[in-house]
Protein backbone atom coordinates (compact mmCIF):
# COMPACT_ATOMS: atom_id res chain seq x y z
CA UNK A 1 -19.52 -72.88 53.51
CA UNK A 2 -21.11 -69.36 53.27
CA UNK A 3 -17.70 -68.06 54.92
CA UNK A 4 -16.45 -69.08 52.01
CA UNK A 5 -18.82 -68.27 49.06
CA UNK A 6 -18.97 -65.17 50.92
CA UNK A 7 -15.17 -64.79 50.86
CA UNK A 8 -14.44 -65.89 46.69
CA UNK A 9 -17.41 -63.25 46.18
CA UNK A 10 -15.67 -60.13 47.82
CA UNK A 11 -12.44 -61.01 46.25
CA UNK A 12 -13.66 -61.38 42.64
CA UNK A 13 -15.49 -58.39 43.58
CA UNK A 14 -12.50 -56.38 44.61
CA UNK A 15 -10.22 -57.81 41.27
CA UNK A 16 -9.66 -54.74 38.56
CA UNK A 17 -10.89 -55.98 35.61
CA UNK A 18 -10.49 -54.33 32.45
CA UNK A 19 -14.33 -53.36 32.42
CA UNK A 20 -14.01 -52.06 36.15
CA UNK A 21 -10.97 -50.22 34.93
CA UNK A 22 -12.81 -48.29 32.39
CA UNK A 23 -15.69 -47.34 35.20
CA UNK A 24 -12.77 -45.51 37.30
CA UNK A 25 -13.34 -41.93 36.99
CA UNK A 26 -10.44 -40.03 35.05
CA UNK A 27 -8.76 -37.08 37.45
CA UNK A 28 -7.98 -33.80 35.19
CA UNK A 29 -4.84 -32.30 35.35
CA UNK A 30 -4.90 -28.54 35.25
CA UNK A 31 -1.86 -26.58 34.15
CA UNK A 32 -1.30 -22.92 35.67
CA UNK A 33 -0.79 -20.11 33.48
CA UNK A 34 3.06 -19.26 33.30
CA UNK A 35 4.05 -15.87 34.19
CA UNK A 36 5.82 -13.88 31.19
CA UNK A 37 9.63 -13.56 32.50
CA UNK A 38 10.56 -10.84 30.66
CA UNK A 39 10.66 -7.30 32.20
CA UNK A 40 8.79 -5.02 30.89
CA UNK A 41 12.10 -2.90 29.92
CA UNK A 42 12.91 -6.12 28.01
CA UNK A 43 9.68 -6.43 26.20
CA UNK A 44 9.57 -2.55 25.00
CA UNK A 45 13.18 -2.85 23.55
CA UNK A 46 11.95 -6.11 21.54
CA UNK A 47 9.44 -4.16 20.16
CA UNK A 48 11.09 -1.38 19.40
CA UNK A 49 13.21 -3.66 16.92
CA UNK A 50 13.25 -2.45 13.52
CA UNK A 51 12.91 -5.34 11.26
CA UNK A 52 14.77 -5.46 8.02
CA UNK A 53 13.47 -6.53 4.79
CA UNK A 54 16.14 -8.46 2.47
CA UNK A 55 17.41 -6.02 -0.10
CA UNK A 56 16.37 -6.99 -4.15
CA UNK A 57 19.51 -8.18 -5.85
CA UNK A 58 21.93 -6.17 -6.88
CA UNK A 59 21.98 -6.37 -10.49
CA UNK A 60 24.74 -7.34 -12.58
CA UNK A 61 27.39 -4.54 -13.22
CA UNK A 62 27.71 -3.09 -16.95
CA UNK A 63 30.20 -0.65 -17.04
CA UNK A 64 33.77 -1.06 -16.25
CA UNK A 65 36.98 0.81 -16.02
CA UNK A 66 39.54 -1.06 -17.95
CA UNK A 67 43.25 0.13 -16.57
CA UNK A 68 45.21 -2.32 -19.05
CA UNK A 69 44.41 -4.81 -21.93
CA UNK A 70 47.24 -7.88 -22.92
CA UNK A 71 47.10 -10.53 -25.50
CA UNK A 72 49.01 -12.70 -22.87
CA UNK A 73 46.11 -14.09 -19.73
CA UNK A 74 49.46 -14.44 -17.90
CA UNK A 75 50.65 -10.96 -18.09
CA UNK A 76 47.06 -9.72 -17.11
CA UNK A 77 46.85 -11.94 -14.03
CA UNK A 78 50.22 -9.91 -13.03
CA UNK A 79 48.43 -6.70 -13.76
CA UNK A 80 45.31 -7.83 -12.12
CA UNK A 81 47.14 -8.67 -8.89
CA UNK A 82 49.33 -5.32 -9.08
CA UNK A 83 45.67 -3.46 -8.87
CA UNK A 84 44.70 -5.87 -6.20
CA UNK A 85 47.17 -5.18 -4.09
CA UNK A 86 46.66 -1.15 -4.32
CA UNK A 87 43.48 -1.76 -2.55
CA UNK A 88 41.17 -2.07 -5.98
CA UNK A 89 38.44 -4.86 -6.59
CA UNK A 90 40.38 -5.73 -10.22
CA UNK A 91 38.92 -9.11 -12.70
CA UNK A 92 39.92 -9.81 -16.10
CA UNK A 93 37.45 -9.79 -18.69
CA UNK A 94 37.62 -12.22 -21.49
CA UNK A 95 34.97 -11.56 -25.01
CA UNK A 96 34.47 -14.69 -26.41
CA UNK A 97 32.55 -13.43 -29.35
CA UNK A 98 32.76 -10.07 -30.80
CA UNK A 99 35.79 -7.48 -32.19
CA UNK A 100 38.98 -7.78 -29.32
CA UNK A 101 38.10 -11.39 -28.39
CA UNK A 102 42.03 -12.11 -28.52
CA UNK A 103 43.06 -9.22 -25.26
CA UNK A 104 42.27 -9.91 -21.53
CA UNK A 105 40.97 -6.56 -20.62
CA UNK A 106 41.89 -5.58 -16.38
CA UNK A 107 39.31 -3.70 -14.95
CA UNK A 108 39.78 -1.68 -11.50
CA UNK A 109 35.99 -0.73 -11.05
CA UNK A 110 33.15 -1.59 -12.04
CA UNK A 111 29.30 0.33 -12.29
CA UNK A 112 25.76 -0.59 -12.89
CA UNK A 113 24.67 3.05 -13.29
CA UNK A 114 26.19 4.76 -16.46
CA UNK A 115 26.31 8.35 -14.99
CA UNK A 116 28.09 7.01 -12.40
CA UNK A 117 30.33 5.17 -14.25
CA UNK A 118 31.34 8.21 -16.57
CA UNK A 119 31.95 10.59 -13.85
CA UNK A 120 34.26 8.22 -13.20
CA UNK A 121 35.93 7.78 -16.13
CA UNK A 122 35.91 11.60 -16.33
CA UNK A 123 37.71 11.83 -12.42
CA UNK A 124 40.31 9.09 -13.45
CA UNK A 125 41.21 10.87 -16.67
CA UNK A 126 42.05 13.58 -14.89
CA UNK A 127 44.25 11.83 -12.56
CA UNK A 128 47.75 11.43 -13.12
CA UNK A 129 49.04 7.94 -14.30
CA UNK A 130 45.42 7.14 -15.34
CA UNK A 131 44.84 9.03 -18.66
CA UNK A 132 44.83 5.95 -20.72
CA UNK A 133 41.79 4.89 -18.79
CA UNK A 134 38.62 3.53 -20.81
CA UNK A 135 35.16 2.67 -20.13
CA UNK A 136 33.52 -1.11 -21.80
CA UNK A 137 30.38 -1.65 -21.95
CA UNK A 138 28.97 -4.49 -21.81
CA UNK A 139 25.76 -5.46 -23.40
């Protein structure tokens, strides 16, 4: 009968019981350093990098070269794309309120800077075929 007290003792003993389970001691895990993989011929050009700030917005051009004005939008769409496809960067401006609100004015170029934009108008008045040239301003 001892055998067997002795017995249901060590096995309740040996059971892992939640409180038993806590007592367990916790085993650490420690991580290595990592060695960098870059070479150091790598790491110098990295640093040599230049890093580029964004540029401010451009503003909003104000002068343009007008090349042709027509009452008709159609006719300056035909104009526009004649420009276009001599290599120019050509829109059609429209005034909706002011004096000429009723032509569709072609521009060829366009300026934020107004001595740039004069010199220009100056260069393409002087050019052949381009005398009739003008300069609007927009406000």
């Amino acid at each position: 009968m001892m055998l067997v007290i002795g017995l249901i003792t060590l096995v309740s003993s040996c059971k892992n019981t939640p409180e038993k389970q806590a007592q367990k001691p916790q085993t650490k895990v420690v991580e290595k350093p990592v060695k960098d993989t870059l070479a150091v011929d790598t790491l110098k050009k990295v640093a040599e990098v230049e890093v580029k700030k964004p540029e401010p917005p451009k503003p909003d051009d104000k002068y343009f070269l007008i090349a042709g004005s027509f009452q008709s939008r159609e006719n300056a769409e035909i104009f526009k794309l004649r420009l276009e496809e001599q290599g120019y960067s050509s829109n059609i401006i429209e005034r909706r309120h002011g004096p000429n609100t009723e032509f569709y004015k072609v521009s060829y170029k366009s300026f934020y800077d107004k001595n740039e934009a004069f010199a220009e108008l100056r260069r393409a008045r002087n050019t052949e075929g381009k005398d009739n040239v003008w300069l609007l301003v927009k406000k």
